[in-house]
PDB file of N, CA and C in Angstrom:
ATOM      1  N   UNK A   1     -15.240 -70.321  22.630  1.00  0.00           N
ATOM      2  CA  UNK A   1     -15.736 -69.357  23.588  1.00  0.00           C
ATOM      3  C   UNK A   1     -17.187 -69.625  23.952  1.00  0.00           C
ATOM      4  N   UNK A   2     -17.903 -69.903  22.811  1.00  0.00           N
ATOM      5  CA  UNK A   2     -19.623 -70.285  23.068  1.00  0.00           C
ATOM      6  C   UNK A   2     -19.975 -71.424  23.799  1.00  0.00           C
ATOM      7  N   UNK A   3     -18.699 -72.415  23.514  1.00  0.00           N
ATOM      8  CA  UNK A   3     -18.936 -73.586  24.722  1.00  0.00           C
ATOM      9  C   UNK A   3     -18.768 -73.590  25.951  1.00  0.00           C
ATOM     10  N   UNK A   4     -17.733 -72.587  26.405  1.00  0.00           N
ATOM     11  CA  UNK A   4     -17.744 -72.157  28.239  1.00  0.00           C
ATOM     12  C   UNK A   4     -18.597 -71.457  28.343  1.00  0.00           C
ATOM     13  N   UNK A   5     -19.679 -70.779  27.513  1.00  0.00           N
ATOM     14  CA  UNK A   5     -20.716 -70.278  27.910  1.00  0.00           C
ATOM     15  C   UNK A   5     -21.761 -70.378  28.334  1.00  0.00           C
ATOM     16  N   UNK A   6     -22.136 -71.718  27.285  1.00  0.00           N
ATOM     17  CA  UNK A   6     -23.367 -72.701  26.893  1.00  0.00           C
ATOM     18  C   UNK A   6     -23.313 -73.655  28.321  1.00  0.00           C
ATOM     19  N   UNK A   7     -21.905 -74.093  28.751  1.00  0.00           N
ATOM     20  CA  UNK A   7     -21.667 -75.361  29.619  1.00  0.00           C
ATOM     21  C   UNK A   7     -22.432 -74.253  30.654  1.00  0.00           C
ATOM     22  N   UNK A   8     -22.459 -73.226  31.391  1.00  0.00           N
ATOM     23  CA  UNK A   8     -22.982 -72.877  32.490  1.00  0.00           C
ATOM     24  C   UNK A   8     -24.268 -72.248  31.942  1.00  0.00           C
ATOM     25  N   UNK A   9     -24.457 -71.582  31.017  1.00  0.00           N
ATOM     26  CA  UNK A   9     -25.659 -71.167  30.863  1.00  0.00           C
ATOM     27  C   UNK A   9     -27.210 -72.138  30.392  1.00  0.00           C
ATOM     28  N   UNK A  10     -26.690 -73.296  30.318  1.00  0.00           N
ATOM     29  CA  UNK A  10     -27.929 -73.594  29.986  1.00  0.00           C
ATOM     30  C   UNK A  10     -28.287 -74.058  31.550  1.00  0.00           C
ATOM     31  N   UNK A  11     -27.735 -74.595  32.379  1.00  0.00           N
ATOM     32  CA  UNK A  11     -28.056 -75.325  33.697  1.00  0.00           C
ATOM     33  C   UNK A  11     -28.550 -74.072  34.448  1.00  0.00           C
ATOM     34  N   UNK A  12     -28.289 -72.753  34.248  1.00  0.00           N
ATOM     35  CA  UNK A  12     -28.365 -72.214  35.043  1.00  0.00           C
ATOM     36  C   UNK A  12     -29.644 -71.740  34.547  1.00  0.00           C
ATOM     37  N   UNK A  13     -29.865 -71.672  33.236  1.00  0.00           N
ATOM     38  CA  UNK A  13     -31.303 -70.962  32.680  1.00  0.00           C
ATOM     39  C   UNK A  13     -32.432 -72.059  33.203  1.00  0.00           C
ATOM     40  N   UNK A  14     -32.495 -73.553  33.237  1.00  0.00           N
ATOM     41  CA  UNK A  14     -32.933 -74.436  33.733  1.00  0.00           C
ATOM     42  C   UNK A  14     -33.863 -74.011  34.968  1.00  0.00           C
ATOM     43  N   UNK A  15     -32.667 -73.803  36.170  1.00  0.00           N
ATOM     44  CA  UNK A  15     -33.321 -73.728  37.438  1.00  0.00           C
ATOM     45  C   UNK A  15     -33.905 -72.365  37.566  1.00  0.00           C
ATOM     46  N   UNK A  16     -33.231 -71.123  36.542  1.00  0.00           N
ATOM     47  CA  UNK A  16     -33.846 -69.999  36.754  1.00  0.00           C
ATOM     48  C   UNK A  16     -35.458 -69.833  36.647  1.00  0.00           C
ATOM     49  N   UNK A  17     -35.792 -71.467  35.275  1.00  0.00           N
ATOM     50  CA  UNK A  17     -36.792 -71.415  34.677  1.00  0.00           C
ATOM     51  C   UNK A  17     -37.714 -72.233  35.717  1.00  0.00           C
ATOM     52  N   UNK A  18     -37.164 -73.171  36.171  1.00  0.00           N
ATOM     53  CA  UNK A  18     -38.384 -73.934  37.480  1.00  0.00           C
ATOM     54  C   UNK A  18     -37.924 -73.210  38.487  1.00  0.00           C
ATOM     55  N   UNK A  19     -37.907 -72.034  38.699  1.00  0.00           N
ATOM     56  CA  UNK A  19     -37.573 -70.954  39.898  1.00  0.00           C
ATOM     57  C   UNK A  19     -38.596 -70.061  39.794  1.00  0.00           C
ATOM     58  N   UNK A  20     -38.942 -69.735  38.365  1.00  0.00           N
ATOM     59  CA  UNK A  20     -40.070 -68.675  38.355  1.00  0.00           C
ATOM     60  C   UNK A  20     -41.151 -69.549  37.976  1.00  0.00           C
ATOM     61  N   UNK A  21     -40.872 -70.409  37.772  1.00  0.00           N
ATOM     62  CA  UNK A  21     -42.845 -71.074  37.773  1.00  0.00           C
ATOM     63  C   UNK A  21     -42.922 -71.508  39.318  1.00  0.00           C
ATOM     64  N   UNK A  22     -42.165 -71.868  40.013  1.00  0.00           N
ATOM     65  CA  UNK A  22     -42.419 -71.776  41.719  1.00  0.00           C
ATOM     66  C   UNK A  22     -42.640 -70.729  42.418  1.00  0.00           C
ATOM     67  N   UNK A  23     -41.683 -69.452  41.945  1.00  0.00           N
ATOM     68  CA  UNK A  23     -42.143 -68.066  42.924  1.00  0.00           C
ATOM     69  C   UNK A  23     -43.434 -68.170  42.037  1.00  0.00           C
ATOM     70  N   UNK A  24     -43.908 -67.923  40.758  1.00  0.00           N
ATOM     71  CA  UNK A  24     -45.464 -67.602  40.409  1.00  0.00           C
ATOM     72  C   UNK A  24     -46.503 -68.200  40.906  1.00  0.00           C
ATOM     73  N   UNK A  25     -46.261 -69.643  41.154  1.00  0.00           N
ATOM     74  CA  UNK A  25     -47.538 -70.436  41.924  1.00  0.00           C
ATOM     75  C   UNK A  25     -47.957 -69.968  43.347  1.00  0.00           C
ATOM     76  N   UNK A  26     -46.274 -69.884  43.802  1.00  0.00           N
ATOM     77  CA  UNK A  26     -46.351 -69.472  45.617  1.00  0.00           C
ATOM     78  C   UNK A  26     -47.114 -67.982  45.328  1.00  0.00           C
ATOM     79  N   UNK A  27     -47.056 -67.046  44.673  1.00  0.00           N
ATOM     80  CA  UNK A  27     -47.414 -65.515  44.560  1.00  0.00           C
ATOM     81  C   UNK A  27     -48.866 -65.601  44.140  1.00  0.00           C
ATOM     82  N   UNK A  28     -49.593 -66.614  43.417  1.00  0.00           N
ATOM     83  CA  UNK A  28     -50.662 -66.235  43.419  1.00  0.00           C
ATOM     84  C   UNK A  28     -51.547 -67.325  43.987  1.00  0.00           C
ATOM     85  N   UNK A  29     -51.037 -68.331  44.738  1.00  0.00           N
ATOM     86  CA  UNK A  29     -51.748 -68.770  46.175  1.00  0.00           C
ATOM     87  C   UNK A  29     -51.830 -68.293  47.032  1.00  0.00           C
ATOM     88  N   UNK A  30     -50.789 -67.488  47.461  1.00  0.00           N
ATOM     89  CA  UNK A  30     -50.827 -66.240  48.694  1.00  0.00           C
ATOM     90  C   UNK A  30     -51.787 -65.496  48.469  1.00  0.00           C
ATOM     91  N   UNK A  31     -52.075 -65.317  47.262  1.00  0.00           N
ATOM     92  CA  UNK A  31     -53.355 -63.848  47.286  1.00  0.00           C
ATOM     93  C   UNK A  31     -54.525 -64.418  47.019  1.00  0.00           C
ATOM     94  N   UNK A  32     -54.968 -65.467  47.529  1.00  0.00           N
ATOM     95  CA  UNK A  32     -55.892 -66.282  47.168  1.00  0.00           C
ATOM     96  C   UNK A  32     -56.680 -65.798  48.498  1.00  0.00           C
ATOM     97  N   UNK A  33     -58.133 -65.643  48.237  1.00  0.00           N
ATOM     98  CA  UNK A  33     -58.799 -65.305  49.603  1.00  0.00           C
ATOM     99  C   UNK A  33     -58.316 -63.329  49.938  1.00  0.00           C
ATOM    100  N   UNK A  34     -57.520 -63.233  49.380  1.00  0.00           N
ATOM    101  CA  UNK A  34     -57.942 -61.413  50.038  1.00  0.00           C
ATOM    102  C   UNK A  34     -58.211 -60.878  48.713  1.00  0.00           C
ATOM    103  N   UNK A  35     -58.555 -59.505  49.414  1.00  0.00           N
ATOM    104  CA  UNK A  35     -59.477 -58.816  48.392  1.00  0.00           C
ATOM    105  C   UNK A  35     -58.876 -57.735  47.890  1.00  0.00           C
ATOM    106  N   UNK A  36     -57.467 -57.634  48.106  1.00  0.00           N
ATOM    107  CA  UNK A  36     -57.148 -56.775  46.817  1.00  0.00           C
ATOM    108  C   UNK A  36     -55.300 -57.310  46.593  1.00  0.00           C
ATOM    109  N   UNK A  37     -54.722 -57.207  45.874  1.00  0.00           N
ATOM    110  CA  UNK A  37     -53.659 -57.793  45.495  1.00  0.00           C
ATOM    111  C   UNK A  37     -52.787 -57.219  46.006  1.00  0.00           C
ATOM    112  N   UNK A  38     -51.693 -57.909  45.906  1.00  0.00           N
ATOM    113  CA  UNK A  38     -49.812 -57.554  46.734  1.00  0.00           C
ATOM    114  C   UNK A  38     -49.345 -56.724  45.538  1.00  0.00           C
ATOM    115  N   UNK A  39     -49.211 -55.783  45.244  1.00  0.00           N
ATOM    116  CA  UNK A  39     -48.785 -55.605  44.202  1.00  0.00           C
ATOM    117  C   UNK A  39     -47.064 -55.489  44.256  1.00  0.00           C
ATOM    118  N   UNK A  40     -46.708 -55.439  45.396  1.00  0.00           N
ATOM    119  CA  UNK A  40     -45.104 -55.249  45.960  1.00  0.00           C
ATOM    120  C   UNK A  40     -43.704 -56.042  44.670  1.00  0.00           C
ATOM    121  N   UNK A  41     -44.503 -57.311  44.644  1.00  0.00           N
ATOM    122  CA  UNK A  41     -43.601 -58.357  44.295  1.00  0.00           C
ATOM    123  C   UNK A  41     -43.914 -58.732  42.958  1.00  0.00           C
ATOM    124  N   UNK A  42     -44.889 -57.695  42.519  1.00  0.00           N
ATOM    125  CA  UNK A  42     -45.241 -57.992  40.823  1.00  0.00           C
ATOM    126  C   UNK A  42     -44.899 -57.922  39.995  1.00  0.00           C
ATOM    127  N   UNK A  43     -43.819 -56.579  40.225  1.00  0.00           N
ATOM    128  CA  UNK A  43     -43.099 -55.751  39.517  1.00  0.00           C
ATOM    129  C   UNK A  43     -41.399 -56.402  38.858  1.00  0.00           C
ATOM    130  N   UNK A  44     -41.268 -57.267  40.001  1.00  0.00           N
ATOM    131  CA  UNK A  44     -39.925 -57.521  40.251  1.00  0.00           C
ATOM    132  C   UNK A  44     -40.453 -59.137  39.203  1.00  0.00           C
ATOM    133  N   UNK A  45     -41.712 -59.865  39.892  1.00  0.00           N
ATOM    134  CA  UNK A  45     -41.924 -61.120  39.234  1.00  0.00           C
ATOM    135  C   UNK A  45     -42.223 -61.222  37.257  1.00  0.00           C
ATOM    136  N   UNK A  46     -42.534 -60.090  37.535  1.00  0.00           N
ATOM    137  CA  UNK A  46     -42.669 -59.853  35.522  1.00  0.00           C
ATOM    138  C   UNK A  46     -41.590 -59.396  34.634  1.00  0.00           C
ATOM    139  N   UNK A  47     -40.642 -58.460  35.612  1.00  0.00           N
ATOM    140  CA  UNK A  47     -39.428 -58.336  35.090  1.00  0.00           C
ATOM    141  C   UNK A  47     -38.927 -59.648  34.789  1.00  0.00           C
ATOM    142  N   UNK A  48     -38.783 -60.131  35.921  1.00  0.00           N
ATOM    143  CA  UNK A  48     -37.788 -61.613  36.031  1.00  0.00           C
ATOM    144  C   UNK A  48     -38.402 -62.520  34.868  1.00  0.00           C
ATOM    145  N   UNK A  49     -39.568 -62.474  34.767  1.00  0.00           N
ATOM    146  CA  UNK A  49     -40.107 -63.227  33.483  1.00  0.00           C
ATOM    147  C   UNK A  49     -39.740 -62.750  32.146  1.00  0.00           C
ATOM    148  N   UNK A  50     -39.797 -61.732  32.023  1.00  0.00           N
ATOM    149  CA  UNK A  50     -39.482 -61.018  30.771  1.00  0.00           C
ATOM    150  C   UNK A  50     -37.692 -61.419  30.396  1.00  0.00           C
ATOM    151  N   UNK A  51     -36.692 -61.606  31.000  1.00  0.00           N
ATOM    152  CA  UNK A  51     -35.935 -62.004  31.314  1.00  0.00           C
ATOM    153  C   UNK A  51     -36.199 -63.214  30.797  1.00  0.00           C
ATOM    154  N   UNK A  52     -36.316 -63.863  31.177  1.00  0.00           N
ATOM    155  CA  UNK A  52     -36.497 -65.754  31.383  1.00  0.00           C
ATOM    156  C   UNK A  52     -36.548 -65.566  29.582  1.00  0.00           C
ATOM    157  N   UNK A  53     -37.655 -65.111  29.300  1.00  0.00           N
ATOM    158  CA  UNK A  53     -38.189 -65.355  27.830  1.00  0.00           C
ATOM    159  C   UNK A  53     -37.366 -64.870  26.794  1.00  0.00           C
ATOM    160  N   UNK A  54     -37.086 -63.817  27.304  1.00  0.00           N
ATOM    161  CA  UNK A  54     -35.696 -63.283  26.605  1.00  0.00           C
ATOM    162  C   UNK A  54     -34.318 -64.306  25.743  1.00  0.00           C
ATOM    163  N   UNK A  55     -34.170 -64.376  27.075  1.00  0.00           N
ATOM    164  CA  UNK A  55     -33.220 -65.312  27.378  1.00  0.00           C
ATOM    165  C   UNK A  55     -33.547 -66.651  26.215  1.00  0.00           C
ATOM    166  N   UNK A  56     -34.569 -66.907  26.613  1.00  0.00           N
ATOM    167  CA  UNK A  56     -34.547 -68.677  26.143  1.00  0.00           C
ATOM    168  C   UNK A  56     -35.329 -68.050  24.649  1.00  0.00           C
ATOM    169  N   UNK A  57     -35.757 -67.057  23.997  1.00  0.00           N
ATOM    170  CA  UNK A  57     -35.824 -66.737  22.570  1.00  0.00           C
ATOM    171  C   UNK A  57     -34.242 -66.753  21.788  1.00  0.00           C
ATOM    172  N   UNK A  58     -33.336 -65.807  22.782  1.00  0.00           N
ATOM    173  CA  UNK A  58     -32.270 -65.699  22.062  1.00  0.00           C
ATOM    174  C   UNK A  58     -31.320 -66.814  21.799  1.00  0.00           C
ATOM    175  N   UNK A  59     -31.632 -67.730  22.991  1.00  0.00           N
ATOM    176  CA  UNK A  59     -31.071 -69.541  22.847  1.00  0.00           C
ATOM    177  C   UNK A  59     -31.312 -70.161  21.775  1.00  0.00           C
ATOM    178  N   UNK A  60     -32.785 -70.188  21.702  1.00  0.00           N
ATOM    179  CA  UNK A  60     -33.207 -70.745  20.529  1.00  0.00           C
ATOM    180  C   UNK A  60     -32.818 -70.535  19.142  1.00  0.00           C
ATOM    181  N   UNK A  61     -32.636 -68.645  19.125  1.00  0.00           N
ATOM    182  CA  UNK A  61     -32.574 -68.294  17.255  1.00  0.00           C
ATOM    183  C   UNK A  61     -31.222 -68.734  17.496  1.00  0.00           C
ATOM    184  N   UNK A  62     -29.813 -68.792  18.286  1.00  0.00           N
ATOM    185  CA  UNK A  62     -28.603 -69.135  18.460  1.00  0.00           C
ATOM    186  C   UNK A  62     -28.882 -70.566  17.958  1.00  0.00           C
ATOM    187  N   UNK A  63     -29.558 -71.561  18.666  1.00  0.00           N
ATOM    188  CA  UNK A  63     -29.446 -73.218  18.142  1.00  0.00           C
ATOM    189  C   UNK A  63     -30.042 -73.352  16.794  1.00  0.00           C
ATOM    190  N   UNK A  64     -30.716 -72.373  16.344  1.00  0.00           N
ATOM    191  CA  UNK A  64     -31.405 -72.606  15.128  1.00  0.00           C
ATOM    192  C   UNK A  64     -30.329 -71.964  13.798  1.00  0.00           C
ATOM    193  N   UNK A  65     -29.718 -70.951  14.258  1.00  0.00           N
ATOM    194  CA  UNK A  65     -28.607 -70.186  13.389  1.00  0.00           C
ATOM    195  C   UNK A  65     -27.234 -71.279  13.510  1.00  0.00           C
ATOM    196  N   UNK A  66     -27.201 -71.995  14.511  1.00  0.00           N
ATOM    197  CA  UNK A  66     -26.108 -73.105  14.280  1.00  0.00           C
ATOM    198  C   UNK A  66     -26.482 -73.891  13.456  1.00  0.00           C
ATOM    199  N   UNK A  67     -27.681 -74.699  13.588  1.00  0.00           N
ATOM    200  CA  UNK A  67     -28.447 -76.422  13.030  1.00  0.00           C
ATOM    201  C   UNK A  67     -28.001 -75.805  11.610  1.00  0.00           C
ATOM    202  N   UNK A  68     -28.155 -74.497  11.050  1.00  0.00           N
ATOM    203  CA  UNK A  68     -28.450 -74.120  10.147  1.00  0.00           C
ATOM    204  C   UNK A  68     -27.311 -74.008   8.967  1.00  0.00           C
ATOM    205  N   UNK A  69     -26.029 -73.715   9.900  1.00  0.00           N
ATOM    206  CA  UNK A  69     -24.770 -73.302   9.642  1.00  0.00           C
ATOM    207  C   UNK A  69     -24.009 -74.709   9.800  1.00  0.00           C
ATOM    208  N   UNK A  70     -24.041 -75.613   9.905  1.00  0.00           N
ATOM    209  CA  UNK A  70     -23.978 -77.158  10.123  1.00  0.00           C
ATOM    210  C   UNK A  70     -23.989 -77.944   9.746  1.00  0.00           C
ATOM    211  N   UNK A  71     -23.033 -78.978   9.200  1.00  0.00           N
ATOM    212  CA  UNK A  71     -22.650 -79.853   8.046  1.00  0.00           C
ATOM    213  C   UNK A  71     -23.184 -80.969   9.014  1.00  0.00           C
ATOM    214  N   UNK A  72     -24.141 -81.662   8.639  1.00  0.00           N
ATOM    215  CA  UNK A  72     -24.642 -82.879   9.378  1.00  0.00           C
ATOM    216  C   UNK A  72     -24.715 -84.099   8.418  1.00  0.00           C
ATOM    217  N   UNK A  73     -24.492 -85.203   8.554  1.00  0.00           N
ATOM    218  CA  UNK A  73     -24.000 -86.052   7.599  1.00  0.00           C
ATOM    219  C   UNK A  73     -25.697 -85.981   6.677  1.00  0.00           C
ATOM    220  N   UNK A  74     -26.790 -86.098   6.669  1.00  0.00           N
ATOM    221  CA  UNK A  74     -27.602 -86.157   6.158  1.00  0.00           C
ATOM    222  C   UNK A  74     -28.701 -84.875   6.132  1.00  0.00           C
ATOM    223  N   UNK A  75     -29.249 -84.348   4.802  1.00  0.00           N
ATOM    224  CA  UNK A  75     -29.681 -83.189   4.903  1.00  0.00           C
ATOM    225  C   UNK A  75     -30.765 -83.208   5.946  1.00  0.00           C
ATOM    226  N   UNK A  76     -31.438 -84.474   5.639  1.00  0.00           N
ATOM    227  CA  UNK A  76     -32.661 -84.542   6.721  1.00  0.00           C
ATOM    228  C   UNK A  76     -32.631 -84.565   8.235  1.00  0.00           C
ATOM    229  N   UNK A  77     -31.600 -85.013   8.515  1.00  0.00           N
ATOM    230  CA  UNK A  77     -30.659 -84.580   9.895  1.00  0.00           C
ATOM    231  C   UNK A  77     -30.800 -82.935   9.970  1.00  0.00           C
ATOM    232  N   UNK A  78     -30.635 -82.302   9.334  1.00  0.00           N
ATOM    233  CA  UNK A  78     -31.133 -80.938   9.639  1.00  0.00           C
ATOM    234  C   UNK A  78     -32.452 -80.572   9.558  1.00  0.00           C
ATOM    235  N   UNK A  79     -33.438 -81.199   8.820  1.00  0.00           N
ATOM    236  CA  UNK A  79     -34.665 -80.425   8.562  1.00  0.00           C
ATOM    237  C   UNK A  79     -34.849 -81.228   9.827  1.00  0.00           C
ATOM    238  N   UNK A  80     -35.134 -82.217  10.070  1.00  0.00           N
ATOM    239  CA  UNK A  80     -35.448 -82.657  11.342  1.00  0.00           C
ATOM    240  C   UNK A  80     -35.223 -81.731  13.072  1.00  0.00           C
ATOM    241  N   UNK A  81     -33.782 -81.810  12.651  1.00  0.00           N
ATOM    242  CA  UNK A  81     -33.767 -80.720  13.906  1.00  0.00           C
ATOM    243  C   UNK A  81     -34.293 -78.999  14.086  1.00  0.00           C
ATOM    244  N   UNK A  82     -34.379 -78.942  12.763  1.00  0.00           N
ATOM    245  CA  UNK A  82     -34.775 -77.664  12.738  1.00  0.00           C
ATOM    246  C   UNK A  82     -36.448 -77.442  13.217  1.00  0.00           C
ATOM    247  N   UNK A  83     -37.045 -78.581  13.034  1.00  0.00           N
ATOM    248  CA  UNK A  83     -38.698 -78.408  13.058  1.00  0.00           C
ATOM    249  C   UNK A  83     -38.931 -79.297  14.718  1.00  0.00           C
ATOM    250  N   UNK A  84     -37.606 -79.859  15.209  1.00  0.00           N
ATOM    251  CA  UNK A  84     -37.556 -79.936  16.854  1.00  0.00           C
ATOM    252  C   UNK A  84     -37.323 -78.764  17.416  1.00  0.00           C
ATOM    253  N   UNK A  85     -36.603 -78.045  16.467  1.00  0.00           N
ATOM    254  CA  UNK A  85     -36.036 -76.563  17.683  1.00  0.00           C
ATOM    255  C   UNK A  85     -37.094 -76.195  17.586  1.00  0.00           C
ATOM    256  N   UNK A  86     -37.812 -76.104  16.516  1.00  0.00           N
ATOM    257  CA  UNK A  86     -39.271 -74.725  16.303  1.00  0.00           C
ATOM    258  C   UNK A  86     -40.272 -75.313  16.891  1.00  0.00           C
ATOM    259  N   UNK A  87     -40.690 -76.346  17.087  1.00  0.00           N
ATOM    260  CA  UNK A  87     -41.551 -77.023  17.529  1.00  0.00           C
ATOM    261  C   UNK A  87     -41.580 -76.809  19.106  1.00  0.00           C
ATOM    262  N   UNK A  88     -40.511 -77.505  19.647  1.00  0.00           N
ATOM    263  CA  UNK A  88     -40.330 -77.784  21.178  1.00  0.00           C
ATOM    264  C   UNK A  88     -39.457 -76.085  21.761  1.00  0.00           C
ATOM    265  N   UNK A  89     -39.468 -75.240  20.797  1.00  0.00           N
ATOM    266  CA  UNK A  89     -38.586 -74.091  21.162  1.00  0.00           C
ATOM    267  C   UNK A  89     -37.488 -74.004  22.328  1.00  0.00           C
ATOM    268  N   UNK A  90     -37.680 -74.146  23.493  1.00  0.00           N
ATOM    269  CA  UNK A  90     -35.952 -73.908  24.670  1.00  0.00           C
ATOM    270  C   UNK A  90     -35.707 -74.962  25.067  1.00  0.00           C
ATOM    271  N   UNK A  91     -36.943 -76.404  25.059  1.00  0.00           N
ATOM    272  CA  UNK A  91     -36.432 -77.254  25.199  1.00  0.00           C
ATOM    273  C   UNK A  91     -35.900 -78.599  23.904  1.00  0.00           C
ATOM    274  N   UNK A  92     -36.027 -77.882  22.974  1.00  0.00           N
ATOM    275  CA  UNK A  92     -36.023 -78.235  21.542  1.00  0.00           C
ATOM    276  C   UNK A  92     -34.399 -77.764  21.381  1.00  0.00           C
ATOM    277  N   UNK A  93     -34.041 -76.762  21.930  1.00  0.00           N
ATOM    278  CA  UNK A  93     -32.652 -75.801  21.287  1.00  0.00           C
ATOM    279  C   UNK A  93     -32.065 -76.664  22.482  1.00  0.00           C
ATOM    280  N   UNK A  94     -32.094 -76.896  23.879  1.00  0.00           N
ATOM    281  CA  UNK A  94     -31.693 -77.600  24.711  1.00  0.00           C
ATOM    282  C   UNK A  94     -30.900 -79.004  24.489  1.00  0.00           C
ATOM    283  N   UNK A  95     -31.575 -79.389  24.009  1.00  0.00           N
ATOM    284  CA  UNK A  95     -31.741 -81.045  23.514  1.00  0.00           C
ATOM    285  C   UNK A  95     -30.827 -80.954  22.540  1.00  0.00           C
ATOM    286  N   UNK A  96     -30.766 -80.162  21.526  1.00  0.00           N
ATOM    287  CA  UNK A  96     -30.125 -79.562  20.175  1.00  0.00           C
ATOM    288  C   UNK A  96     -28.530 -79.809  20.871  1.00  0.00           C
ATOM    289  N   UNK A  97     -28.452 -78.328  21.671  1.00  0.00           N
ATOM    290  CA  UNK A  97     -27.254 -77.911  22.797  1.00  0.00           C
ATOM    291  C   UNK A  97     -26.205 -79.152  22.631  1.00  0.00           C
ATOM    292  N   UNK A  98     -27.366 -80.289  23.899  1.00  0.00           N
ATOM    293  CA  UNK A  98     -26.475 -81.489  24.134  1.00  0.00           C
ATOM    294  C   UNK A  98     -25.861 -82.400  22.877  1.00  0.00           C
ATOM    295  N   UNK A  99     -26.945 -82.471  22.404  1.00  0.00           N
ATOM    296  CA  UNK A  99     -26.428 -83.395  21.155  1.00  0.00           C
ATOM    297  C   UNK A  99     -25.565 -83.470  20.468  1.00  0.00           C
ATOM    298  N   UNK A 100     -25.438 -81.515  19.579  1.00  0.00           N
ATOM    299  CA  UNK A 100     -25.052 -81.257  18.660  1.00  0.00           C
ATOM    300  C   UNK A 100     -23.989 -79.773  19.116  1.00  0.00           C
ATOM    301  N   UNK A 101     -24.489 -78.948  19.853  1.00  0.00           N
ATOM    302  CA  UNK A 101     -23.908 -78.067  20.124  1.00  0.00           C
ATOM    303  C   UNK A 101     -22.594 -77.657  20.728  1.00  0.00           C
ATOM    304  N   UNK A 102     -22.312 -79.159  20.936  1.00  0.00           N
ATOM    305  CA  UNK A 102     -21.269 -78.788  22.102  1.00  0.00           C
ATOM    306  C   UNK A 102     -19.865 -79.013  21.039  1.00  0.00           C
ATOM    307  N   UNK A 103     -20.233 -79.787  20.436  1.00  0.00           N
ATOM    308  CA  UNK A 103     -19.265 -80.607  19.428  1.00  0.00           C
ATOM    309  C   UNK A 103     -18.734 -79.709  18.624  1.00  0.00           C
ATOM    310  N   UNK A 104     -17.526 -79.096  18.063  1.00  0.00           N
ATOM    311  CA  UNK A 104     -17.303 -77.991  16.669  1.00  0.00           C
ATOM    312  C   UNK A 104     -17.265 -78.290  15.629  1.00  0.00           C
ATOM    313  N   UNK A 105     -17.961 -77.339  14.916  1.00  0.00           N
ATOM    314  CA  UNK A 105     -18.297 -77.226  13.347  1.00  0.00           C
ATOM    315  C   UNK A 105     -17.110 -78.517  12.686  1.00  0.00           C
TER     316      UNK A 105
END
């Protein structure tokens, strides 16, 4: 079930994620030069972030609660990945995903 999940959710968390670092750049070049702020689209842009982070925290403790739960031929094969997930965090659990995640226990 977690793999028809994972197969669309990570591509889609991807572009969601270079989606809001593009609306944020475009949103605060626009207000560059006036003298008091848009506040219209702020509301909606911090939600959507809060979201994003959400999202890619709960990815992570998920790839880290797998690596963890995970018979990998060598123990160090796990400490290794474990200090990539924590290290590189969504794109650490990402990488994890492809490698290791897709494959069953």
């Amino acid at each position: 079930m977690t793999n028809k999940i994972f197969k669309y959710l990570v591509p889609v968390y991807i572009v969601w994620f270079i989606a809001q670092i593009i609306f944020f750049f475009s949103f605060v070049f626009s207000q560059i030069g006036k003298e008091t702020m848009d506040l219209s689209l702020m509301g909606l842009l911090l939600l959507s972030h809060f979201l994003v982070i959400i999202s890619g925290i709960a990815f992570t403790i998920y790839m880290l609660v797998d690596c963890a739960l995970r018979k990998l031929k060598k123990d160090s094969q796990k400490v290794m990945w474990v200090i990539i997930i924590y290290l590189f965090n969504v794109f650490g659990a990402i990488i994890y995903y492809y490698i290791h995640g897709k494959n069953p226990r």
